[in-house]
Protein backbone atom coordinates (compact mmCIF):
# COMPACT_ATOMS: atom_id res chain seq x y z
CA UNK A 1 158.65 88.84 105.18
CA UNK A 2 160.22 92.44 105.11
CA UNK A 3 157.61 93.44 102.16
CA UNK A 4 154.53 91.61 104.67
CA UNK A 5 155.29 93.47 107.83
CA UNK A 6 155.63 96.97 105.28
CA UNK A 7 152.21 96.47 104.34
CA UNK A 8 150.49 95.22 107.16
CA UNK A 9 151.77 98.53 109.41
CA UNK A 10 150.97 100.76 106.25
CA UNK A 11 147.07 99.01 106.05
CA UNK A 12 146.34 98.73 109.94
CA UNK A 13 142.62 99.24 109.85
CA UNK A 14 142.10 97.06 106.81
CA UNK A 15 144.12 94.05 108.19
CA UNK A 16 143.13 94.60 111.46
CA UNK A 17 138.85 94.47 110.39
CA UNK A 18 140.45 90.67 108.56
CA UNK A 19 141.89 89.81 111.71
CA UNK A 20 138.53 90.59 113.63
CA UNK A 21 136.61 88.32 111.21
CA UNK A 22 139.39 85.97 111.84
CA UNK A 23 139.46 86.00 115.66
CA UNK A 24 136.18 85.39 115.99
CA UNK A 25 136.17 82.56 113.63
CA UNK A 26 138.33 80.68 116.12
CA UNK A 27 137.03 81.92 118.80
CA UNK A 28 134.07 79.92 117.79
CA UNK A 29 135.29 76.85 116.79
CA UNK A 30 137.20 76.60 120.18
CA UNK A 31 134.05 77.38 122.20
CA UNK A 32 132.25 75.09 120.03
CA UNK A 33 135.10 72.36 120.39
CA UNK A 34 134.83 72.92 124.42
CA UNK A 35 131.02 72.09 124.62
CA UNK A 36 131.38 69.05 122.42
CA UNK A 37 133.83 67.67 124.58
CA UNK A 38 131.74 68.85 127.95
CA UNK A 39 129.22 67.32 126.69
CA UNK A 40 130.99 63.89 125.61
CA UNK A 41 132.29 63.71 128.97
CA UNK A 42 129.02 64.31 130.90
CA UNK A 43 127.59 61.77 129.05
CA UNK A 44 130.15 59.60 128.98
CA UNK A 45 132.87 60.13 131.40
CA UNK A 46 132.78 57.05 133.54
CA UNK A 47 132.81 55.02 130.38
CA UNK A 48 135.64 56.58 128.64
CA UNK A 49 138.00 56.83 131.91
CA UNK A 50 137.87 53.25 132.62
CA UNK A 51 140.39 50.99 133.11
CA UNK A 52 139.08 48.80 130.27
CA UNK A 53 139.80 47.32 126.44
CA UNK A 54 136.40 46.00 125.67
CA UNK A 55 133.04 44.90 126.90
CA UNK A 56 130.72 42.12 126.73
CA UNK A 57 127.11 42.74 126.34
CA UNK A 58 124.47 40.56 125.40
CA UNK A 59 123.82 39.84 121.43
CA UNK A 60 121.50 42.34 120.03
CA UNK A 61 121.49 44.55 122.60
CA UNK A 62 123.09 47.18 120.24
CA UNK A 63 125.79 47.79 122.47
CA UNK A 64 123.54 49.31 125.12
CA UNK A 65 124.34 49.12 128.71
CA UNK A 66 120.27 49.61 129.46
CA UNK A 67 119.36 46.93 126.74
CA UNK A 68 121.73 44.16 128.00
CA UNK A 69 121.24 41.57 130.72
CA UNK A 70 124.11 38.91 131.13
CA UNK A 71 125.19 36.40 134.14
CA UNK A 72 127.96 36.87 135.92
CA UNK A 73 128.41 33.08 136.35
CA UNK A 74 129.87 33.44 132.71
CA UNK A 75 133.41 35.33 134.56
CA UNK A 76 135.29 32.56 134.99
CA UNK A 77 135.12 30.75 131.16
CA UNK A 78 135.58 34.62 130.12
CA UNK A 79 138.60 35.10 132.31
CA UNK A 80 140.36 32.12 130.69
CA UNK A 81 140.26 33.28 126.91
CA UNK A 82 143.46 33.92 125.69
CA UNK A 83 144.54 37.75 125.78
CA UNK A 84 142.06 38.59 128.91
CA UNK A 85 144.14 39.74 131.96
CA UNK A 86 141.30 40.73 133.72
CA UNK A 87 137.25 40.35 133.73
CA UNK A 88 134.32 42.19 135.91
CA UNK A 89 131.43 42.81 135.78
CA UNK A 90 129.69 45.91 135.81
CA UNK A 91 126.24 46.94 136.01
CA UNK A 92 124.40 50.78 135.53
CA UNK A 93 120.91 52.32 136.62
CA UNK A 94 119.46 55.09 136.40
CA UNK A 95 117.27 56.46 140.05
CA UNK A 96 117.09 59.69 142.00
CA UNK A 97 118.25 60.21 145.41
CA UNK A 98 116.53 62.41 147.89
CA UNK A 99 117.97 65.30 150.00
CA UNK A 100 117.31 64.68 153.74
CA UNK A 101 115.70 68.16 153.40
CA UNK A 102 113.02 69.04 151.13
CA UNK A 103 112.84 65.88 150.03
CA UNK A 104 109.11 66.20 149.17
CA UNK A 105 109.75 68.79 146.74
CA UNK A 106 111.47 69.10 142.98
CA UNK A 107 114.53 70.82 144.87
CA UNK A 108 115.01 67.72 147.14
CA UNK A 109 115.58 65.11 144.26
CA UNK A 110 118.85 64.50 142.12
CA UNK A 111 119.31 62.37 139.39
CA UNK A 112 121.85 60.06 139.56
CA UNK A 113 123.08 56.65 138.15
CA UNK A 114 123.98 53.81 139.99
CA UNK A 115 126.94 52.29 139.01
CA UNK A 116 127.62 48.31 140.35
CA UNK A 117 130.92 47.31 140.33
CA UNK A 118 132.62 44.69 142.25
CA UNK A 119 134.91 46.29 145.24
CA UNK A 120 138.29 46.82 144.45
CA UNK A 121 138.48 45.66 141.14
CA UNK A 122 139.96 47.67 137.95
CA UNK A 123 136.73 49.67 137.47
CA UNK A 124 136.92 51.13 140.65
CA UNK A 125 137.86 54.78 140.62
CA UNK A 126 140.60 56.66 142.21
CA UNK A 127 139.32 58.39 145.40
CA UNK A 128 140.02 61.95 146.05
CA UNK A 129 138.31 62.10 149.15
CA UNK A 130 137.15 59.56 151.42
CA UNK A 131 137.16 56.25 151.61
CA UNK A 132 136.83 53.08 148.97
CA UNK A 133 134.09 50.93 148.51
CA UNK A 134 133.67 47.46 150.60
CA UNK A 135 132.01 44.20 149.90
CA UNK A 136 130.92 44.07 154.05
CA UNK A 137 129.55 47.50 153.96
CA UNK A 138 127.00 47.14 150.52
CA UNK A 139 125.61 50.20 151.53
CA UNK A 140 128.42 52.49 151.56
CA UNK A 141 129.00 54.55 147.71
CA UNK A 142 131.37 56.09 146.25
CA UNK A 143 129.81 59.61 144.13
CA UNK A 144 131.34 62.34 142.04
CA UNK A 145 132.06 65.18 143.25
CA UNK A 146 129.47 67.23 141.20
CA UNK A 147 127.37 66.13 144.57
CA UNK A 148 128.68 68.43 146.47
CA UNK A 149 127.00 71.07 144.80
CA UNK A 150 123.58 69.75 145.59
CA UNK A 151 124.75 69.78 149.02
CA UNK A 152 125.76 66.29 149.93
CA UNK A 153 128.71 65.77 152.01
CA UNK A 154 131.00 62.94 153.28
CA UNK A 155 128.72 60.99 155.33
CA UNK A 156 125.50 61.66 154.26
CA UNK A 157 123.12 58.85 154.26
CA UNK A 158 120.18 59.54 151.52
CA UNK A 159 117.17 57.43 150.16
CA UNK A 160 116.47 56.21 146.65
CA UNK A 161 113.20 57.68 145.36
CA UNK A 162 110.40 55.22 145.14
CA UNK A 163 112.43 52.58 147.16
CA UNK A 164 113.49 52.91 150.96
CA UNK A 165 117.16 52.13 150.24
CA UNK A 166 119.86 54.01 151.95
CA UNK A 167 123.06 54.92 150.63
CA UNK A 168 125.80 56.78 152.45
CA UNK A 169 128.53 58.57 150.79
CA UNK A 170 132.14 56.96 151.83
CA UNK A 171 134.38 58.78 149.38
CA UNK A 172 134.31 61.26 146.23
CA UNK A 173 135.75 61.14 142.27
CA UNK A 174 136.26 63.74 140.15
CA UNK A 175 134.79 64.02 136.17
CA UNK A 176 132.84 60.38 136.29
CA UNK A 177 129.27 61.05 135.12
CA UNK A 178 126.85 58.90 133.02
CA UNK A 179 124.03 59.91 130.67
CA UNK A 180 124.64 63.76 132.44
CA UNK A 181 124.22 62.73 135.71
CA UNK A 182 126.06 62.16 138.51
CA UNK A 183 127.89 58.25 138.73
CA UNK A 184 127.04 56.70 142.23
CA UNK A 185 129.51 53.62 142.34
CA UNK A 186 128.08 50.69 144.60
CA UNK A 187 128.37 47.21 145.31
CA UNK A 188 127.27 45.24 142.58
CA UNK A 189 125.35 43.03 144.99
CA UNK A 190 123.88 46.07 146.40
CA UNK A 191 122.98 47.74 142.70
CA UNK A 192 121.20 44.37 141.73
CA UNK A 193 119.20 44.51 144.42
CA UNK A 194 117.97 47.89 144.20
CA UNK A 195 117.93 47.58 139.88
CA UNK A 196 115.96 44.65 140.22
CA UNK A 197 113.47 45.43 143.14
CA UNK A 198 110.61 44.76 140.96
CA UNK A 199 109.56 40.40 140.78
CA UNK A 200 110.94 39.18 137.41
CA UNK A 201 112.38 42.30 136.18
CA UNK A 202 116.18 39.83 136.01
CA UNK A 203 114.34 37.89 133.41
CA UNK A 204 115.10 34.49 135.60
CA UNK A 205 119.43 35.28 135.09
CA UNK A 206 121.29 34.39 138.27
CA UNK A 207 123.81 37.06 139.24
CA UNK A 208 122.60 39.64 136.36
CA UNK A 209 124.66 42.16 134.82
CA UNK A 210 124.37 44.44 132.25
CA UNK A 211 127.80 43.97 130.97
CA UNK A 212 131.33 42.45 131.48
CA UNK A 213 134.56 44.70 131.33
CA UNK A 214 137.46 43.31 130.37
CA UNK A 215 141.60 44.29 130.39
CA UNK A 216 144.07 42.98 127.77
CA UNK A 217 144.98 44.62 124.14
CA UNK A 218 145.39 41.52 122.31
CA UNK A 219 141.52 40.01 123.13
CA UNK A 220 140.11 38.20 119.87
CA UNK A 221 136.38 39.99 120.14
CA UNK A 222 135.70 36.99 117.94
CA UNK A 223 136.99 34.33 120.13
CA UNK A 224 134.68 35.10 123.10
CA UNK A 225 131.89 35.47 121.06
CA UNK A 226 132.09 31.89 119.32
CA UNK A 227 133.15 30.41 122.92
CA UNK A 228 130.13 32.16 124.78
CA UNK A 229 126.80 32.29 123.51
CA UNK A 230 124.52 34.68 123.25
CA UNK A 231 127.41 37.61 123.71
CA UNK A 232 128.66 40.64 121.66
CA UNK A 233 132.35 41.94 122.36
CA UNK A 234 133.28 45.18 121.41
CA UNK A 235 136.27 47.47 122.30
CA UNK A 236 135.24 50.15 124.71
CA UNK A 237 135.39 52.70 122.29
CA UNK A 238 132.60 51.22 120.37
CA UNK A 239 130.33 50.74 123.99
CA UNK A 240 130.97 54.50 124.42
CA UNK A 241 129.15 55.42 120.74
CA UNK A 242 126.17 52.68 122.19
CA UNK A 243 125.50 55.51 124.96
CA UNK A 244 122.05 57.02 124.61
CA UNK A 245 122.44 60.15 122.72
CA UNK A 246 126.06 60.12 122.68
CA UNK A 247 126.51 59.23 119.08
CA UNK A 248 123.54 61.94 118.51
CA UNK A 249 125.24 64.63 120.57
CA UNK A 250 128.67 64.14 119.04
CA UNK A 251 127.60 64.21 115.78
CA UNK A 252 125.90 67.79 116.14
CA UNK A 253 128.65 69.17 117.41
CA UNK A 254 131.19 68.16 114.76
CA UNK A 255 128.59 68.91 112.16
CA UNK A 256 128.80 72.34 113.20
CA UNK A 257 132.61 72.57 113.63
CA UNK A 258 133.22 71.03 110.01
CA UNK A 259 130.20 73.69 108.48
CA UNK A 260 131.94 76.38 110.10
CA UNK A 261 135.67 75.26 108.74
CA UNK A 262 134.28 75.27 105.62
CA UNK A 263 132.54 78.62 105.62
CA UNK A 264 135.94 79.85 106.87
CA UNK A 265 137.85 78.78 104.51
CA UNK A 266 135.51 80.55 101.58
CA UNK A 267 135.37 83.46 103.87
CA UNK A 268 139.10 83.86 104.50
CA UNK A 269 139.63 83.11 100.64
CA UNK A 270 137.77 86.00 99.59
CA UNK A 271 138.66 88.65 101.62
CA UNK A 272 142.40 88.00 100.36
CA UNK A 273 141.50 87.35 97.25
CA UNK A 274 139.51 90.81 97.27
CA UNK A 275 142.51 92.32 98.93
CA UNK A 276 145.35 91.07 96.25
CA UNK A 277 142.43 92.07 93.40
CA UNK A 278 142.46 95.64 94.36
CA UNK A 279 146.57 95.78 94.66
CA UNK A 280 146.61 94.62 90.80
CA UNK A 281 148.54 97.51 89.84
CA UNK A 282 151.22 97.47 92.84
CA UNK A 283 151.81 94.41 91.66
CA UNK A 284 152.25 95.28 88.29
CA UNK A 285 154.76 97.97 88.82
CA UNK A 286 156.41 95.66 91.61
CA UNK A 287 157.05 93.55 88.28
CA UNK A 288 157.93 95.44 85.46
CA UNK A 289 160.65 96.69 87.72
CA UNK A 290 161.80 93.10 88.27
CA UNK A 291 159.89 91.51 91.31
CA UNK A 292 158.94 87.85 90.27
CA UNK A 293 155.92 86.41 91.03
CA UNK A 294 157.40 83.83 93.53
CA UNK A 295 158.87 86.94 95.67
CA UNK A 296 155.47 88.55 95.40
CA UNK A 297 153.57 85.14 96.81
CA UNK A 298 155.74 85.12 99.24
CA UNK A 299 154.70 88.29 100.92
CA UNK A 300 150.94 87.62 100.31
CA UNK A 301 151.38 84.33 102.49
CA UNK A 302 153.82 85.70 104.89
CA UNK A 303 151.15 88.25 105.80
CA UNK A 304 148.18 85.81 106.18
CA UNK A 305 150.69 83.51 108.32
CA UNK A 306 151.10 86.63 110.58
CA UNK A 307 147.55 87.57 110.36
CA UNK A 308 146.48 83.86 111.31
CA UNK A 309 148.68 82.80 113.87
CA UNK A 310 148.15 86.59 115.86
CA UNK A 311 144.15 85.61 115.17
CA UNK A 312 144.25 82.16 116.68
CA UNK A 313 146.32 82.75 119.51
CA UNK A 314 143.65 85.54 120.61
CA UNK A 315 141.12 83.60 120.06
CA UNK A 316 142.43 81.23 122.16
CA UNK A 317 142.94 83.29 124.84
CA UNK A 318 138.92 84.88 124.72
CA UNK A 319 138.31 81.31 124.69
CA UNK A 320 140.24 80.59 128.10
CA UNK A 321 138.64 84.00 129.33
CA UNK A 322 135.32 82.63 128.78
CA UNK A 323 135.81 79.17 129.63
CA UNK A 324 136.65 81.28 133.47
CA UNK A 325 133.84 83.09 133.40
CA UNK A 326 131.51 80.22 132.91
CA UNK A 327 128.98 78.61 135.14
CA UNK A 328 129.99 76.06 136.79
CA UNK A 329 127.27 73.71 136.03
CA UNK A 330 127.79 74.35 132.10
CA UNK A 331 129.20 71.40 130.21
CA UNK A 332 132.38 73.31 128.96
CA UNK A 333 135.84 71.11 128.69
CA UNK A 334 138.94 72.61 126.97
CA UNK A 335 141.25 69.62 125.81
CA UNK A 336 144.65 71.52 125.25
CA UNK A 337 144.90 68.91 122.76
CA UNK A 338 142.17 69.52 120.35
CA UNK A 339 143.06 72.98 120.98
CA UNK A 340 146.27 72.48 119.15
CA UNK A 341 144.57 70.41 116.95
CA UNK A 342 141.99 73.22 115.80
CA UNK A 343 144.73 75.58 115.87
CA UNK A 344 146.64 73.55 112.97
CA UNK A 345 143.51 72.98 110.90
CA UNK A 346 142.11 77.18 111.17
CA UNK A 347 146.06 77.45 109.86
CA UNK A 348 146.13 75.10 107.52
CA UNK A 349 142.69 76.48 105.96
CA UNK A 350 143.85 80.09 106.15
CA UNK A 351 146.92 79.23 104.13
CA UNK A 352 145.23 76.92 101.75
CA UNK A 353 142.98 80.16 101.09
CA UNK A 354 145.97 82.56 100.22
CA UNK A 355 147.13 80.21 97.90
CA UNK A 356 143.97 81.56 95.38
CA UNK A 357 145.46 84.93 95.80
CA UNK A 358 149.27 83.98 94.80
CA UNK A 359 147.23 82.05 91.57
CA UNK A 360 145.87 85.69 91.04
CA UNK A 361 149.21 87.05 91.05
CA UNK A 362 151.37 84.90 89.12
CA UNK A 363 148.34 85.64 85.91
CA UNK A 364 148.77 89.85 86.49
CA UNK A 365 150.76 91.11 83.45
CA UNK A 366 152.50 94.12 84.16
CA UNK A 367 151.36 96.04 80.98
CA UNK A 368 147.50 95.11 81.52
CA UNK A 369 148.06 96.29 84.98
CA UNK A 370 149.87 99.38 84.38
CA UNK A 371 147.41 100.16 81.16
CA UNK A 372 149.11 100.02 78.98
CA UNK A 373 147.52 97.54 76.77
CA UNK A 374 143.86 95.88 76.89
């Protein structure tokens, strides 16, 4: 370590240009790693935070909320499979509401999706403002938060484009959006209504839903499939990957990430490798007076430890910085977990790539290097 820190203070500019390279590596595989998971949760946030093992959609519906039409009426012979604590059913459309001003114009209309859940069961979220939802009041919704910026408040009553339906805002969430839109929880009497509007659009199903969520850990997918027909259970993690362009989005990002690993880790491996190439004859000298190759490793990876870890950690911090800086409608999430996560791997890879210098040193004969023989 004593022989790392020598060097490092005696090369500052040349180990501080690495370290730049470095930096900015992880700066951008943390940036990158924050818009994957913005994005995953603004498609898929309501999904993934809810209070659920698996779901039951219809059979060949590919796991799709939007291709999937079930009956509720099915609830109670799901409820009593073995391993189900708890069954309901859910429902999700997609609509735009319109702003009580403008509401002729682009600026008047925001997406949203309509989310039908039965009142105060599991899949209900946690308010953080307001009021909950209420099977006498169909009317009143629960909406995330992300509203507010489009300039709906507690108590606003808006219309459904295309459909005179009004909704009024009873409460707030936090971080529950669907397909990168806003969630708007409702009744689920209330959400068939308005998702089937149209004459025969329910296909003839009494009580349709798009899907059934259910609670328990030790549910045999298998069991309510054979016992049910026409039904495909899945655990919730697989009904998240069924969510249009989820799968699609994810996959970019982590394309990207693992390219970008990779390119590090040839990048890194050179510049040391260049860097222990043109100390050949230190190294020499450092042996023919004695110094063994596994002393000499050791300060070639001690200084790429110190040079990594200092690199990360700033490029962690930028990160943060920009992560502040941000709009606030850009799909940016840090998860201080992947964070660490990245953290190890940039490590791992920047040590993995010092090892081709320490294979460099242990071959350097001190004579060759010293030329004294060819």
């Amino acid at each position: 370590m004593y022989l790392a820190l020598k060097e490092l203070k005696r090369n500052k500019t040349r180990f501080f240009m690495i370290g730049i390279i470095f930096v900015l590596i992880a700066w951008l595989v943390f940036i990158l790693s924050g818009l994957g998971n913005g994005l995953a949760s603004l498609a898929a946030s309501t999904f993934k935070t809810m209070d659920a093992n698996y779901v039951v959609f219809e059979k060949g519906s590919q796991h799709s909320m939007g291709k999937s039409l079930l009956s509720a009426e099915i609830l109670p012979e799901v409820s009593e499979i073995p391993g189900v604590k708890a069954a309901s059913p859910m429902g999700s459309a997609m609509a735009t509401a319109l702003k009580s001003d403008g509401a002729d114009s682009d600026d008047g209309k925001v997406d949203i999706a309509l989310i039908g859940i039965e009142p105060g069961s599991f899949l209900e979220p946690q308010k953080t403002e307001g009021e909950g939802l209420s099977s006498g009041k169909p009317t009143d919704v629960v909406v995330n938060a992300s509203m507010k910026d489009e300039g709906f408040q507690l108590g606003d009553t808006f219309k459904l484009d295309g459909s005179t339906q009004s909704l009024t805002i009873v409460g707030f969430v936090e971080n529950k959006t669907y397909n990168h839109v806003a969630s708007v929880f409702l009744p689920i009497e209330e959400w068939r209504t308005i998702a089937f509007a149209a004459p025969g659009s329910d296909k003839g199903i009494a009580e349709p839903v798009n899907a059934i969520m259910l609670q328990g850990k030790d549910i045999k997918a298998g069991d309510i499939d054979t016992k049910l027909e026409n039904t495909e259970t899945v655990t919730r993690s697989v009904a998240v990957m069924g969510l249009p362009g989820y799968k699609e989005e994810s996959g970019t990002i982590y394309m990207m990430l693992a390219f970008l690993l990779v390119i590090s880790a040839f990048m890194l491996g050179v510049f040391f490798y260049v860097l222990t190439m043109q100390k050949t004859n230190q190294f020499g000298i450092m042996k023919a007076i004695g110094a063994r190759s596994g002393f000499l490793g050791k300060a070639v990876v001690s200084q790429v430890f110190i040079l990594s870890v200092l690199s990360i950690l700033i490029g962690i911090a930028l990160t943060y910085g920009t992560a502040a800086i941000m709009p606030k409608g850009m799909p940016f999430t840090l998860d201080p977990q992947l964070v660490v996560l990245y953290s190890f791997v940039l490590l791992i890879i920047a040590m993995l790539s010092s090892l081709v210098s320490v294979r460099t040193i242990t071959k350097i004969d001190p004579l060759v290097a010293l030329g004294r023989v060819d």
